[in-house]
C-alpha atoms as a PDB file:
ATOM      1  CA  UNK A   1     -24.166  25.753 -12.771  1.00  0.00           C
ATOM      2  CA  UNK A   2     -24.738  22.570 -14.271  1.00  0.00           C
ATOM      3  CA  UNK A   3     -26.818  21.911 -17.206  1.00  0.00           C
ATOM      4  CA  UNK A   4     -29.364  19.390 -17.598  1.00  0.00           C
ATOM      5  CA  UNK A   5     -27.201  17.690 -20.764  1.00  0.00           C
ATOM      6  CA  UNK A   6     -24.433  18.154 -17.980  1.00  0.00           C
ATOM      7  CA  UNK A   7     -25.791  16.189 -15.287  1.00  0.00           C
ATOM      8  CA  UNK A   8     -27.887  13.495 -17.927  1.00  0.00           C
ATOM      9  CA  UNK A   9     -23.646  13.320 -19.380  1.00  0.00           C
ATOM     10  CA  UNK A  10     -22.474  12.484 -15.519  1.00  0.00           C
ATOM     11  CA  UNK A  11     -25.259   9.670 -15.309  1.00  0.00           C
ATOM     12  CA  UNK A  12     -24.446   8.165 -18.264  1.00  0.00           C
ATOM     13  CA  UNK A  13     -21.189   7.774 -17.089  1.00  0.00           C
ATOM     14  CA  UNK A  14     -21.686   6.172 -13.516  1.00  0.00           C
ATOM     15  CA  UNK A  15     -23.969   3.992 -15.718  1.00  0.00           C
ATOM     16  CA  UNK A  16     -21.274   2.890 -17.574  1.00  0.00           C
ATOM     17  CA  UNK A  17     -18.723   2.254 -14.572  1.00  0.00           C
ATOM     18  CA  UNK A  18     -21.552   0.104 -12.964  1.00  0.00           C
ATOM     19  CA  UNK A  19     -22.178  -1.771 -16.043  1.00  0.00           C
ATOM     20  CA  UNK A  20     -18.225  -2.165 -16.351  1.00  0.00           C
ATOM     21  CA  UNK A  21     -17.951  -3.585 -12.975  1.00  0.00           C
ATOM     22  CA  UNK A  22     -21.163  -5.894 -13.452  1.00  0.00           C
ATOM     23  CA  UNK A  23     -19.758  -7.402 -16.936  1.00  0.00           C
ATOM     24  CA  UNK A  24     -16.081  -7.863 -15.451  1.00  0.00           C
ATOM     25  CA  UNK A  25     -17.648  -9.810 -12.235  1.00  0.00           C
ATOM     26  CA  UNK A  26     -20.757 -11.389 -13.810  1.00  0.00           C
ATOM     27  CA  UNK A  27     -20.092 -14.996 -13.397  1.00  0.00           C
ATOM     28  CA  UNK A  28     -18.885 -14.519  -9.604  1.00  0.00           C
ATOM     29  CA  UNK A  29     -20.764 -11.751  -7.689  1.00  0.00           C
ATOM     30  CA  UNK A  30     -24.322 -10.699  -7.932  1.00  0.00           C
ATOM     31  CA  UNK A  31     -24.905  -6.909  -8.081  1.00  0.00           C
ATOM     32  CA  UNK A  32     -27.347  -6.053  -5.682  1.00  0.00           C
ATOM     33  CA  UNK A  33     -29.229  -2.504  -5.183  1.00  0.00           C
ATOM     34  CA  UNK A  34     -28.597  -1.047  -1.936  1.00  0.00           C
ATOM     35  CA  UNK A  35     -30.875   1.788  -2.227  1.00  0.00           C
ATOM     36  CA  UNK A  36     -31.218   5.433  -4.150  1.00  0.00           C
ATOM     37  CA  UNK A  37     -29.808   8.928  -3.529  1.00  0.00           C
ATOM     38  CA  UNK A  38     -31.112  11.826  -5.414  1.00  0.00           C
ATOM     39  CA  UNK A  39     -32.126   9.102  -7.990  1.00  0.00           C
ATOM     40  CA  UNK A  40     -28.783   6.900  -8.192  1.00  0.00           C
ATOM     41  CA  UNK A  41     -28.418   4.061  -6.720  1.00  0.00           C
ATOM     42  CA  UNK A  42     -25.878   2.430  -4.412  1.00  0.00           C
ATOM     43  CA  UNK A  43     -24.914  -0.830  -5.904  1.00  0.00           C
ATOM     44  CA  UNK A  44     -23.067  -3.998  -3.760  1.00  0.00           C
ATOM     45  CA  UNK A  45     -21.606  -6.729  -5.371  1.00  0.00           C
ATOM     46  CA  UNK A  46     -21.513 -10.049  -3.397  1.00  0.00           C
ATOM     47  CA  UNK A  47     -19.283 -12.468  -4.508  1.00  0.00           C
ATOM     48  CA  UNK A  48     -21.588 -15.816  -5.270  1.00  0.00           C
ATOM     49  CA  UNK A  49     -19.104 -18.015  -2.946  1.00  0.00           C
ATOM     50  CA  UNK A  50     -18.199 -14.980  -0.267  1.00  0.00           C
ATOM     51  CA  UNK A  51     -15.033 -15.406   2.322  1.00  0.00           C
ATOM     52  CA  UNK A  52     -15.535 -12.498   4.811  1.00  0.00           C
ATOM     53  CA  UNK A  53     -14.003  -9.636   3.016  1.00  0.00           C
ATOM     54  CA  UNK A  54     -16.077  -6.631   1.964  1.00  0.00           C
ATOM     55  CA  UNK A  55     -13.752  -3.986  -0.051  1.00  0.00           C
ATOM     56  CA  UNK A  56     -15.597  -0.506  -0.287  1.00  0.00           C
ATOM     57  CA  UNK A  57     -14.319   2.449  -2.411  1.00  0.00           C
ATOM     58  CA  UNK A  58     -15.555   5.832  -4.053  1.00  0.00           C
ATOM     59  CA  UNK A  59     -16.340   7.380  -0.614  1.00  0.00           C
ATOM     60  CA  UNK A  60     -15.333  10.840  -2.355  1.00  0.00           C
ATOM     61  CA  UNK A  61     -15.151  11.976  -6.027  1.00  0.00           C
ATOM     62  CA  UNK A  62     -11.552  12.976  -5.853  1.00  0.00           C
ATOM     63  CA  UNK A  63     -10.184  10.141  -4.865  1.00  0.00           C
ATOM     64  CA  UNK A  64     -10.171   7.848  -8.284  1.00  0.00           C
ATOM     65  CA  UNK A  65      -7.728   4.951  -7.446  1.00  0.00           C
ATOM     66  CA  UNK A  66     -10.287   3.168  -5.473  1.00  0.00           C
ATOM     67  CA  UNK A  67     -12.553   2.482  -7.609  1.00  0.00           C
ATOM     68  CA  UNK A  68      -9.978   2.093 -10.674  1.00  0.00           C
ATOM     69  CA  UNK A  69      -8.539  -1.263  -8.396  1.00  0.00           C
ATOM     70  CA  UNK A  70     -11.739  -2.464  -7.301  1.00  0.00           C
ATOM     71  CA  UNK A  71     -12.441  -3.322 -10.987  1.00  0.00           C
ATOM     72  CA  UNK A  72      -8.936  -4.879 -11.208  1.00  0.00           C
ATOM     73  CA  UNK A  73      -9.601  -7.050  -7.513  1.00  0.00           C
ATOM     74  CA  UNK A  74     -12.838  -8.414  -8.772  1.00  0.00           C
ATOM     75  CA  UNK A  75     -11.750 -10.389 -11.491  1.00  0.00           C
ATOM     76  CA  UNK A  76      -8.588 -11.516  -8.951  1.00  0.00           C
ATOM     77  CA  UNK A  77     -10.281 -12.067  -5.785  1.00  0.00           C
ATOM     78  CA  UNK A  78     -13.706 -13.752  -7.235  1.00  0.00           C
ATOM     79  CA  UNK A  79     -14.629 -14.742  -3.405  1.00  0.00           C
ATOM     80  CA  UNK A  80     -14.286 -10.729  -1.717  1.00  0.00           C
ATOM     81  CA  UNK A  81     -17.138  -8.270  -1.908  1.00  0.00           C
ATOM     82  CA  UNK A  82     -17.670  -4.821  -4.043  1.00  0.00           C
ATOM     83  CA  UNK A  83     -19.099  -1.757  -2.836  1.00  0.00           C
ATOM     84  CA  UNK A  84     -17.256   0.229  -5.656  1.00  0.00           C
ATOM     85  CA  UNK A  85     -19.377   3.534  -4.995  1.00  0.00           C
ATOM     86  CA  UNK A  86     -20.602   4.374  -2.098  1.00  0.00           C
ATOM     87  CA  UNK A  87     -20.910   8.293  -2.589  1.00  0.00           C
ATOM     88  CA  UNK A  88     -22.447   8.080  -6.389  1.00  0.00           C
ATOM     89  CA  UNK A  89     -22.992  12.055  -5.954  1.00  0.00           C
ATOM     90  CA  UNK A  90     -19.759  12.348  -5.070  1.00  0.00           C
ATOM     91  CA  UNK A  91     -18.504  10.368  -8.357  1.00  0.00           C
ATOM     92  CA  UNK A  92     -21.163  12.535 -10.548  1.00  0.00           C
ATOM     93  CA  UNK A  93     -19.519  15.816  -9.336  1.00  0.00           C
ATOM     94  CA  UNK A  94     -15.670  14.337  -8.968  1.00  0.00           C
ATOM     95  CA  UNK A  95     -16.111  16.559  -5.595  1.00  0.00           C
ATOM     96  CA  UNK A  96     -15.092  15.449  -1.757  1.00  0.00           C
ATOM     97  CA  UNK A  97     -18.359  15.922  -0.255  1.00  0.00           C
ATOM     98  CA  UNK A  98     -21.685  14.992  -1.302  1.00  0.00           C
ATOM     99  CA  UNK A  99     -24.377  17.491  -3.205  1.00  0.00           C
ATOM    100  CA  UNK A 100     -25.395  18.591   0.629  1.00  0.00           C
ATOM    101  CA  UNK A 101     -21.562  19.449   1.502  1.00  0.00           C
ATOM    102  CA  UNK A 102     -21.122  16.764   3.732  1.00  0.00           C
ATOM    103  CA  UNK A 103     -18.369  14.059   3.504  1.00  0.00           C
ATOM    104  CA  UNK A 104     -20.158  10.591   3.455  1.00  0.00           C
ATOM    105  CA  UNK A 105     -17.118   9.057   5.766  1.00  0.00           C
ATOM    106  CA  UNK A 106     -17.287  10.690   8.419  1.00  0.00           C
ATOM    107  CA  UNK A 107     -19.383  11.562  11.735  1.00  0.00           C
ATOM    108  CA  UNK A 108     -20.402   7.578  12.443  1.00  0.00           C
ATOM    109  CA  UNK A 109     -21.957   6.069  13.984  1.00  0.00           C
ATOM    110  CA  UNK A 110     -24.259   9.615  13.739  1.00  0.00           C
ATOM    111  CA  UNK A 111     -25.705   9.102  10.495  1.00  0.00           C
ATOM    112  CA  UNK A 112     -26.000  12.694   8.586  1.00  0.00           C
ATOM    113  CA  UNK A 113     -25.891  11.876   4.668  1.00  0.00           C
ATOM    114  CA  UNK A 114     -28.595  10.049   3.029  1.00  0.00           C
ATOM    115  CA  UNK A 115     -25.836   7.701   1.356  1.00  0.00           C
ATOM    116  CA  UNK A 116     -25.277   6.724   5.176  1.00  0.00           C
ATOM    117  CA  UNK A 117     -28.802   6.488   6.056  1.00  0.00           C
ATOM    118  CA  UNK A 118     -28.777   3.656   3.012  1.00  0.00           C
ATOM    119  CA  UNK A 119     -25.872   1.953   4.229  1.00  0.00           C
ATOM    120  CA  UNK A 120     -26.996   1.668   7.892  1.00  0.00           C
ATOM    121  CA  UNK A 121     -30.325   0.146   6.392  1.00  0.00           C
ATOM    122  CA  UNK A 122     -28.027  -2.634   4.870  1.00  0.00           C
ATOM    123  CA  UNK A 123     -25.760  -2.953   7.789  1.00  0.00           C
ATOM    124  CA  UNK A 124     -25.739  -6.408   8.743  1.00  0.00           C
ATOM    125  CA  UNK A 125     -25.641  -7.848   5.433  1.00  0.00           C
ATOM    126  CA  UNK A 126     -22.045  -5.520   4.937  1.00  0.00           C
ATOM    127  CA  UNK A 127     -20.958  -7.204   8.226  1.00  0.00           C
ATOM    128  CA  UNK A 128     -21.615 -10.310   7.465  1.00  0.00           C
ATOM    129  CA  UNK A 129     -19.717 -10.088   3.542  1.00  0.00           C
ATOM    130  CA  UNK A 130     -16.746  -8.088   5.795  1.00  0.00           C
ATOM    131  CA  UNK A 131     -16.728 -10.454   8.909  1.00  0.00           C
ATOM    132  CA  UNK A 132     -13.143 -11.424   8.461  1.00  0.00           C
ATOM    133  CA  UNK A 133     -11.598  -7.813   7.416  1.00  0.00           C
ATOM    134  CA  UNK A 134     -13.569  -4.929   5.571  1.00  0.00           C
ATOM    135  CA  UNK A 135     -11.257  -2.857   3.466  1.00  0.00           C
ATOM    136  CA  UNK A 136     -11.681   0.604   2.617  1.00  0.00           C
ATOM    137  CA  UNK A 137      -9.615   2.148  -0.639  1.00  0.00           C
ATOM    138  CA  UNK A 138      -9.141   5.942  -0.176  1.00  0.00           C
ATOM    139  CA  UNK A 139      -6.772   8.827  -1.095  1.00  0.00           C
ATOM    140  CA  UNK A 140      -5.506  11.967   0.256  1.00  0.00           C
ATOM    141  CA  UNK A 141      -5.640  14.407  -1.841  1.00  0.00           C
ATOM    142  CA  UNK A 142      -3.452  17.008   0.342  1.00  0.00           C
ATOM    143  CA  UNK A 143      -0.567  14.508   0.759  1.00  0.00           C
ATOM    144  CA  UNK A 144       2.548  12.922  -1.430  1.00  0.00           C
ATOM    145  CA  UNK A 145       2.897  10.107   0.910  1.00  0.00           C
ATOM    146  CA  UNK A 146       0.962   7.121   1.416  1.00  0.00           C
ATOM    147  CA  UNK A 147      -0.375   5.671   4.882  1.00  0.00           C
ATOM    148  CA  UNK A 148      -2.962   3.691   6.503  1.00  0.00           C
ATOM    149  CA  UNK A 149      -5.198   3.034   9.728  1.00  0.00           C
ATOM    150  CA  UNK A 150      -5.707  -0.803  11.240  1.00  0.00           C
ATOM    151  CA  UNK A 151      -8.069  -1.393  13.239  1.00  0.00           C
ATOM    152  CA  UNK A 152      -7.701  -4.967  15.207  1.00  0.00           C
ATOM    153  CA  UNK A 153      -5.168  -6.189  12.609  1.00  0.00           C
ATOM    154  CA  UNK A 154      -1.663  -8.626  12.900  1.00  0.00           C
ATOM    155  CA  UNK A 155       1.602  -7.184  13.256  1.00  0.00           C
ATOM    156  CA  UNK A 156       2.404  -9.178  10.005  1.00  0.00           C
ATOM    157  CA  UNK A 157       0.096  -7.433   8.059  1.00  0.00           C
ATOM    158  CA  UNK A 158       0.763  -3.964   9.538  1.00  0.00           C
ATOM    159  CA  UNK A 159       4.253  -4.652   7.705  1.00  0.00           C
ATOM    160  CA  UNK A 160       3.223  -6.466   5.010  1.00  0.00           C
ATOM    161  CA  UNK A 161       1.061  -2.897   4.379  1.00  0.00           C
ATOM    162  CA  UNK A 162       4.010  -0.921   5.074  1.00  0.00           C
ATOM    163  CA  UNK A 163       5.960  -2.282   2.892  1.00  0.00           C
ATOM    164  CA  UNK A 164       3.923  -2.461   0.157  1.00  0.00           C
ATOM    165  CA  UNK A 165       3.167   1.331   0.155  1.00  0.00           C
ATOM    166  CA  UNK A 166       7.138   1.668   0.494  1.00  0.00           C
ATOM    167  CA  UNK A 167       7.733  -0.094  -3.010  1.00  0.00           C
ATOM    168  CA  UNK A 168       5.481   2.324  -4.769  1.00  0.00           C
ATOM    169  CA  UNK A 169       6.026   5.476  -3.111  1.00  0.00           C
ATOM    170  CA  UNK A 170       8.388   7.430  -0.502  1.00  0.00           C
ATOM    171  CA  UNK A 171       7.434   7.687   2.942  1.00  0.00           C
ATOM    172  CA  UNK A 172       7.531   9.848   5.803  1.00  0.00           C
ATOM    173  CA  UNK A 173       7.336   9.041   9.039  1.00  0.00           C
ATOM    174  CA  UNK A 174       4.693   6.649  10.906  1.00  0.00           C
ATOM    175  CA  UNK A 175       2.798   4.809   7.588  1.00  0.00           C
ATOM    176  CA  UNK A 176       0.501   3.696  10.215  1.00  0.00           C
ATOM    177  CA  UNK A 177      -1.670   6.765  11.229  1.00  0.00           C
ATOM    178  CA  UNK A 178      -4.181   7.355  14.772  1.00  0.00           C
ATOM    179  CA  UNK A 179      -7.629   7.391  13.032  1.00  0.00           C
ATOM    180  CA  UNK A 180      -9.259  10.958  13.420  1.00  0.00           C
ATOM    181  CA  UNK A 181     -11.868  11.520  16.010  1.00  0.00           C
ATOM    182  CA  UNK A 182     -14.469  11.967  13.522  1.00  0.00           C
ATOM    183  CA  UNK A 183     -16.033   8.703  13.068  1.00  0.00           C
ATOM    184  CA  UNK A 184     -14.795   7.144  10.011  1.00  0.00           C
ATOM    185  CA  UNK A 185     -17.011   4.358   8.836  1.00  0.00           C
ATOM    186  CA  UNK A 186     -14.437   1.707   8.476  1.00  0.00           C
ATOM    187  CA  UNK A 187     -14.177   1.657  12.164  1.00  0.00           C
ATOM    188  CA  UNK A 188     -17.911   2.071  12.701  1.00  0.00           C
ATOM    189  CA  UNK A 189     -17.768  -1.404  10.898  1.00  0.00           C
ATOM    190  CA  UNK A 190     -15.032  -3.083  13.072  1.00  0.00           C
ATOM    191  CA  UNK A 191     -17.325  -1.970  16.461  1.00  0.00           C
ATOM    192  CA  UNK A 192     -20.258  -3.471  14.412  1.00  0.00           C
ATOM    193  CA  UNK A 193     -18.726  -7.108  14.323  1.00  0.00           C
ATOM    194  CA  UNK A 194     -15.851  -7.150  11.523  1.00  0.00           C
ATOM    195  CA  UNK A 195     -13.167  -9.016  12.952  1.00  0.00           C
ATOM    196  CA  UNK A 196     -10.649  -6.432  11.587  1.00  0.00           C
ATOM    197  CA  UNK A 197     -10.686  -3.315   9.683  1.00  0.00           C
ATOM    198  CA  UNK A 198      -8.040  -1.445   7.014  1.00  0.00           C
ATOM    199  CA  UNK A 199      -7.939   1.922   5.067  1.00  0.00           C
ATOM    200  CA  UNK A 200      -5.565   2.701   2.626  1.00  0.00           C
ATOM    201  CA  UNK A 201      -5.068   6.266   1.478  1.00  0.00           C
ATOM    202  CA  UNK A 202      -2.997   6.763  -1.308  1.00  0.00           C
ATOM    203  CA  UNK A 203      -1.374  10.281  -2.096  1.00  0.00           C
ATOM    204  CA  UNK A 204      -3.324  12.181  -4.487  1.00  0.00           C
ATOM    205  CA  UNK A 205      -1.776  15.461  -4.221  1.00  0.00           C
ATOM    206  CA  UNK A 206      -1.108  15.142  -8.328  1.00  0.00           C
ATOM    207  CA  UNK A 207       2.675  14.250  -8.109  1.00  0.00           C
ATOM    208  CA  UNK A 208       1.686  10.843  -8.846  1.00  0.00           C
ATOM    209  CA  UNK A 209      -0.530   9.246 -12.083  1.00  0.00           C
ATOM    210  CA  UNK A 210      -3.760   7.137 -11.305  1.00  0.00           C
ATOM    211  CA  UNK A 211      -2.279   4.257 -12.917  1.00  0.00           C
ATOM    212  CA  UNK A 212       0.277   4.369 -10.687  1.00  0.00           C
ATOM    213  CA  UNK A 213      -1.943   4.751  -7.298  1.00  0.00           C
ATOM    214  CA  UNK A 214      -4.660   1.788  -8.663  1.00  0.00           C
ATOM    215  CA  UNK A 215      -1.431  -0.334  -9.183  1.00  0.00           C
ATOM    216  CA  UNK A 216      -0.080   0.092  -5.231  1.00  0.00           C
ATOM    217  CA  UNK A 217      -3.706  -0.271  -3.526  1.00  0.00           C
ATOM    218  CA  UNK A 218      -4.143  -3.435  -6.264  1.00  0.00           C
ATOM    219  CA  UNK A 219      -0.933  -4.537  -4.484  1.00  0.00           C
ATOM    220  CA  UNK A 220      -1.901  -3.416  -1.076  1.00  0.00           C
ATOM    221  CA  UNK A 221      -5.007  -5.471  -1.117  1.00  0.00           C
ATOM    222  CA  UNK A 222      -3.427  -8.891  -2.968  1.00  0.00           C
ATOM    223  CA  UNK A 223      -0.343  -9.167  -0.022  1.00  0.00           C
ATOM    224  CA  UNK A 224      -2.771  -9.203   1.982  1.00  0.00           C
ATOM    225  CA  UNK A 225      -4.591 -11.815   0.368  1.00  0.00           C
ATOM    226  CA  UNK A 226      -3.211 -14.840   2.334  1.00  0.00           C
ATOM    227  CA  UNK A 227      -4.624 -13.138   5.790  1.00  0.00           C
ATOM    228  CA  UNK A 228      -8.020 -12.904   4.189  1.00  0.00           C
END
């Protein structure tokens, strides 16, 4: 059970990561306040001169690398737009689902978790930041390979991805993977008006370092760049 000094500890912390991301972006995107969970709130940060792109990460606790190249794309990409954390609970715990046991991507367009209920309030302002291509960073934590789902997206950049996750880690089979019947939310965004729609999922099984997965979805994202 967690301790009060355990969970103020855990606070202090996402604190910290949002006021990380808010110094490293401060002179392009403006951090806005989605709304609060369980008393943390859900920050987006819209680039000041945005071009369509919306990048969204920190959907689970266990899946670092996300948010780890979300910091590294702001400063690159000054135009694209941040949600770096859209589970805080699930950052606070480091755990896959939320504090109720549900996972926040999944089950849309039925909204279930209250981190959903907040992003549905806000859902035409993330289409209109992601009108072009929204991008959602992920890992699998039960895999050693990489892959990816595409919704709507260019046979160039379906190889461009492929071969990007090829250079930093060995595949298997199809890279490009059916999306699960269980309603992710990056194609709940693509029926909502996004042009186009990627996830990346990176292999977080532990045979690889975090440095190592931040580096190939930093790459992932930037050879894409001249689609966006």
């Amino acid at each position: 059970m967690k301790t009060f000094g355990d969970h103020l500890d855990q606070y202090r912390e996402y604190q910290q990561e949002i006021a990380e991301f808010t110094y490293l972006s401060r002179n392009t995107h403006t951090p806005i306040e989605l709304g609060v969970v369980d008393g943390n709130p859900i920050y987006l940060f819209e680039a000041k001169t945005p071009n369509g792109v919306l990048v969204t990460s920190g959907w689970q606790g266990d899946e670092p690398a996300g948010w780890g190249a979300s910091k590294v794309l702001c400063e690159k990409f000054p135009a694209v737009s941040f949600l770096p954390f859209a589970s805080p609970a699930c950052f606070l715990t480091r755990q896959h689902k939320n504090d109720y046991g549900r996972n926040v991507d999944r089950n849309w367009p039925e909204v279930v978790t209250l981190e959903g209920k907040v992003l549905k309030s806000k859902l035409k302002d993330l289409v209109r930041l992601g009108s072009r291509c929204f991008v959602s960073l992920q890992e699998d934590g039960k895999r050693f390979v990489p892959y990816y789902y595409g919704w709507s997206i260019t046979d160039s950049m379906s190889a461009t991805i492929a071969e990007t996750l090829k250079n930093h880690f060995p595949t298997y089979g199809e890279i490009e993977h059916t999306p699960p019947d269980r309603g992710l939310f990056c194609e709940y965004m693509k029926d909502q008006g996004c042009a186009m729609a990627i996830q990346i999922e990176t292999p977080a099984d532990g045979s690889y370092t975090i440095s190592q997965r931040i580096s190939c979805q930093v790459d992932v994202v930037s050879s894409l760049a001249l689609n966006f």
